[in-house]
Protein backbone atom coordinates (compact mmCIF):
# COMPACT_ATOMS: atom_id res chain seq x y z
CA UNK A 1 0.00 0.00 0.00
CA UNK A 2 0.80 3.25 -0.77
CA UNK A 3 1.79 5.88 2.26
CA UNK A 4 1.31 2.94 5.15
CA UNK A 5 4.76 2.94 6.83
CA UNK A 6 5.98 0.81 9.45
CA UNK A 7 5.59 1.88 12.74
CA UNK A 8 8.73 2.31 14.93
CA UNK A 9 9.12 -0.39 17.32
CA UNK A 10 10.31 0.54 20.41
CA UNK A 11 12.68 -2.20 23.15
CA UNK A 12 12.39 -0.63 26.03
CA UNK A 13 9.43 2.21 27.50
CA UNK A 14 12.37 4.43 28.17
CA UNK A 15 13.46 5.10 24.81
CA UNK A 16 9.73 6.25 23.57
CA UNK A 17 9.75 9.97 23.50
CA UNK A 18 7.87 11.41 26.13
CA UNK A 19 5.21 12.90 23.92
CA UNK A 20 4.59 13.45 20.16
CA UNK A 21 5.44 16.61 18.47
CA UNK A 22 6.00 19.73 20.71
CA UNK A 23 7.61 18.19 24.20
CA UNK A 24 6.59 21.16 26.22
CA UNK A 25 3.85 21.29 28.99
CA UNK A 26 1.46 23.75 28.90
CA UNK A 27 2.82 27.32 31.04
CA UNK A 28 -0.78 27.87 32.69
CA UNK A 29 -1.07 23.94 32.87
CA UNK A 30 2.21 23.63 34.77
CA UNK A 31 1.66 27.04 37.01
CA UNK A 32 -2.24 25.70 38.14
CA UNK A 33 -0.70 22.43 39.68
CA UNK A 34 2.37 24.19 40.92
CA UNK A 35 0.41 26.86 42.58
CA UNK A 36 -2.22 23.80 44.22
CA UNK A 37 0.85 21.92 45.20
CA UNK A 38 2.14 25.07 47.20
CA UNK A 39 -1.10 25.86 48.36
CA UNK A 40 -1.51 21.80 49.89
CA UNK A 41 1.61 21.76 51.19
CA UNK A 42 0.60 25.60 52.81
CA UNK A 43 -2.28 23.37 54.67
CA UNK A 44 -0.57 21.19 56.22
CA UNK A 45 2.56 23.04 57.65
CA UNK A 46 2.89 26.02 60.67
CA UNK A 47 6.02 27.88 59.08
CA UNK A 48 7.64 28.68 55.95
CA UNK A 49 10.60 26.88 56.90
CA UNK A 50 8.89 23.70 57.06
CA UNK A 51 6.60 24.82 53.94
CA UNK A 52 9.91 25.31 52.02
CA UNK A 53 11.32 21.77 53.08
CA UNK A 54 8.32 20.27 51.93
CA UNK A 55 9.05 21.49 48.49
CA UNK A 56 12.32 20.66 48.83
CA UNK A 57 11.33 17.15 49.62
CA UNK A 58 8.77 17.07 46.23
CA UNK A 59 11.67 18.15 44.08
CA UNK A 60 14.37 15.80 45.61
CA UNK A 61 12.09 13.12 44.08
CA UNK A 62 11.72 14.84 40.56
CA UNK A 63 15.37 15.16 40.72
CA UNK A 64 16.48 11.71 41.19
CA UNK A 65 13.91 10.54 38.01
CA UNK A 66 15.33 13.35 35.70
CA UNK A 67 19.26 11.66 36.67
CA UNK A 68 17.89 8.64 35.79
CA UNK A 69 16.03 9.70 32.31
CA UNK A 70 18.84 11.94 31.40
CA UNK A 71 21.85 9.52 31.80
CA UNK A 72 19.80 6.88 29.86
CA UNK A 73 18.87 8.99 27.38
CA UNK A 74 21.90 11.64 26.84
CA UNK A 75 24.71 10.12 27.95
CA UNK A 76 23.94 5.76 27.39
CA UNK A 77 23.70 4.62 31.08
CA UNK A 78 26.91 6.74 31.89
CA UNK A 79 26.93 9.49 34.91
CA UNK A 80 29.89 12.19 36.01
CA UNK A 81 32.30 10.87 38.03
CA UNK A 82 33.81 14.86 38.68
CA UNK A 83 32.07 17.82 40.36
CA UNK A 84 32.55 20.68 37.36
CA UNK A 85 30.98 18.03 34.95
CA UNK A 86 27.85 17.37 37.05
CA UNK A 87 27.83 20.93 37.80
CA UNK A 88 27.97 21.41 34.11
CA UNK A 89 25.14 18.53 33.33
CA UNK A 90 22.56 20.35 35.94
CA UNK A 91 23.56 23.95 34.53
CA UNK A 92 22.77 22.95 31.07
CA UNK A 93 21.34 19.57 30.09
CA UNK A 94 19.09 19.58 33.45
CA UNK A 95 18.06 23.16 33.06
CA UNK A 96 17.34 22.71 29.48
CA UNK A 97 15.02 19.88 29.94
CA UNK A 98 13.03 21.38 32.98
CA UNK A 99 13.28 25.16 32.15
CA UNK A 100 13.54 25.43 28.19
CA UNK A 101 17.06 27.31 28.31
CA UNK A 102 20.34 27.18 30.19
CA UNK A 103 20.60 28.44 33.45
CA UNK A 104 21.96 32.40 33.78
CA UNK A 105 24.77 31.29 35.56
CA UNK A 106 27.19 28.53 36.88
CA UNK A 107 29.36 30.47 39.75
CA UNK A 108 32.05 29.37 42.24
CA UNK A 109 31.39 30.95 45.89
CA UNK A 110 34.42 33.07 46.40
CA UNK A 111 34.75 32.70 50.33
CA UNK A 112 34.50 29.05 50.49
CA UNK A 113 35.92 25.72 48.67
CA UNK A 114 32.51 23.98 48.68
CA UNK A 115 30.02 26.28 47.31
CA UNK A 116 28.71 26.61 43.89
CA UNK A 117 25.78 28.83 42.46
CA UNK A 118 23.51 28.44 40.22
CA UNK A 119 21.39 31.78 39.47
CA UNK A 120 18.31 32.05 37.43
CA UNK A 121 16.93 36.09 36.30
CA UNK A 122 13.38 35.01 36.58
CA UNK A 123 12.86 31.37 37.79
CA UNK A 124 9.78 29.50 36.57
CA UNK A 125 8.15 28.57 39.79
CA UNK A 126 8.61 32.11 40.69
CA UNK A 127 7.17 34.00 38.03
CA UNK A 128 3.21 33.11 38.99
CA UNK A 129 3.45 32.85 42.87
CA UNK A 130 2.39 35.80 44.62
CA UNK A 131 4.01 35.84 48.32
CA UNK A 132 1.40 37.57 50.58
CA UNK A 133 3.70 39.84 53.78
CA UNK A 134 2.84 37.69 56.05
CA UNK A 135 5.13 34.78 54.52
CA UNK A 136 7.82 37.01 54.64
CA UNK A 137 10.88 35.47 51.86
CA UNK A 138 9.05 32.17 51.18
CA UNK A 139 10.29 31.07 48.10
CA UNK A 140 9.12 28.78 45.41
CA UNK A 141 12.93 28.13 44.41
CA UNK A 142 13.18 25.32 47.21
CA UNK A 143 11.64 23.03 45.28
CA UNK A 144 14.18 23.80 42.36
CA UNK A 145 16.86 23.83 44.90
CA UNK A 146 15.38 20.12 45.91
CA UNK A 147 15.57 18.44 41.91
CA UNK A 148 19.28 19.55 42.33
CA UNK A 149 19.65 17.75 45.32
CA UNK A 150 18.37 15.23 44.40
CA UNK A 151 20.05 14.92 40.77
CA UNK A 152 23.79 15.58 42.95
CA UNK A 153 22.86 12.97 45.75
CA UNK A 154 22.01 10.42 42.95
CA UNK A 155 24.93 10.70 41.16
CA UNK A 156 27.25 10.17 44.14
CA UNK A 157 27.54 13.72 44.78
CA UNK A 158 26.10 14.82 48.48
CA UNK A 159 25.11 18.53 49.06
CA UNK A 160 23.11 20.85 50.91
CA UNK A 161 20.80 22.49 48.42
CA UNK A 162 19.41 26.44 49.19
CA UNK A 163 17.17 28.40 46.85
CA UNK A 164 17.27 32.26 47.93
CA UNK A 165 16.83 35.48 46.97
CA UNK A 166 19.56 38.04 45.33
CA UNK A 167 17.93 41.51 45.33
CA UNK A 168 19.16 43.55 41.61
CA UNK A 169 19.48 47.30 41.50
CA UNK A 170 16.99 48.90 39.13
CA UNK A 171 14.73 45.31 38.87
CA UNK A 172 11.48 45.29 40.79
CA UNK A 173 12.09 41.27 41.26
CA UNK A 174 14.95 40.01 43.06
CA UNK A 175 16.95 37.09 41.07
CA UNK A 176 17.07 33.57 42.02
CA UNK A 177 20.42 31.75 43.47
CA UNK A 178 20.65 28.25 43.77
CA UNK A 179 23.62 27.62 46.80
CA UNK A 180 25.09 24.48 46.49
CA UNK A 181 27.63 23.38 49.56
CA UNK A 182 28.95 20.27 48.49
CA UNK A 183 29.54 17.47 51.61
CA UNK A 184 33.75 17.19 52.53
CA UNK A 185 33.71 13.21 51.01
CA UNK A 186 32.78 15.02 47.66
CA UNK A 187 36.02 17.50 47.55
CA UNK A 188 38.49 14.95 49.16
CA UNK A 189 36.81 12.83 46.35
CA UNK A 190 37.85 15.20 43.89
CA UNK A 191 41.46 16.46 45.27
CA UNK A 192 42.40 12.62 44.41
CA UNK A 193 41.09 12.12 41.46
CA UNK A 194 42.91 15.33 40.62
């Protein structure tokens, strides 16, 4: 017959793409059930410090899935054995996936060894949260800060994971800065590999 083709066949569910055509979700899709999961998690906590960790917790699980999809996918079953390449993977390849673009900005702390940032002009689980005064500097950025964690303690690399605030001169929104302290086992790791 004319203009039947054979359809691909697939051995394994995690090489079928994700969706057909256009592999993007929906902006006001994704912002609705971010904005209920905030608003759950709002429920059932007393602080914003335990709101935030809650997040935190919901994106450590994302994170670990993404690894998992990404270093089957990109890389054939192969993960980053050094710290500036899995810095590099999250920055870009991560980002990409999740956000659409690279990251702003990859950054080395200047005062101490361990720290890395990651900063983002206008993060995406920002942009449609409204933070009434009373919550003070809640931010939506824990739960990014939590996929990071959990993408760096899957691959063998333990951190602590921060999402806060950087104000800007001249911008009415203040820019986003994930802090990344990386555990000692992780630099003594990398000091001997060398």
């Amino acid at each position: 017959m004319i203009g039947v083709g054979k359809a691909k066949q697939y051995a394994n569910v995690l090489d079928k793409p994700l969706s057909r055509g256009r592999q993007e979700v929906s902006l006001s899709a994704f912002a609705f059930l971010f904005s209920e999961v905030v608003q759950y998690n709002q429920t059932q906590v007393d602080n914003i410090a335990e709101l935030e960790r809650r997040l935190e917790d919901a994106g450590y699980a994302v994170g670990a899935r993404v690894l998992e999809l990404l270093c089957h996918r990109e890389k054939g079953n192969r993960r980053e054995t050094r710290l500036l390449g899995i810095l590099s993977f999250i920055h870009s390849t991560v980002w990409k996936v999740l956000f659409g673009k690279v990251a702003d900005s990859l950054e080395k702390g200047t005062e101490h060894e361990d720290e890395y940032m990651i900063s983002e002009k206008e993060l995406l689980v920002n942009r449609f949260i409204s933070v009434p005064k009373d919550m003070g500097a809640f931010n939506c950025g824990a739960f990014v800060a939590g996929i990071v964690r959990g993408v760096l303690d899957n691959a063998g690399f333990p951190a602590v994971v921060t999402a806060h605030f950087v104000p800007i001169e001249g911008q009415q929104r203040p820019r986003t800065t994930i802090l990344i302290k990386f555990a000692e086992e992780v630099l003594h790791r990398e000091a001997r590999l060398g």
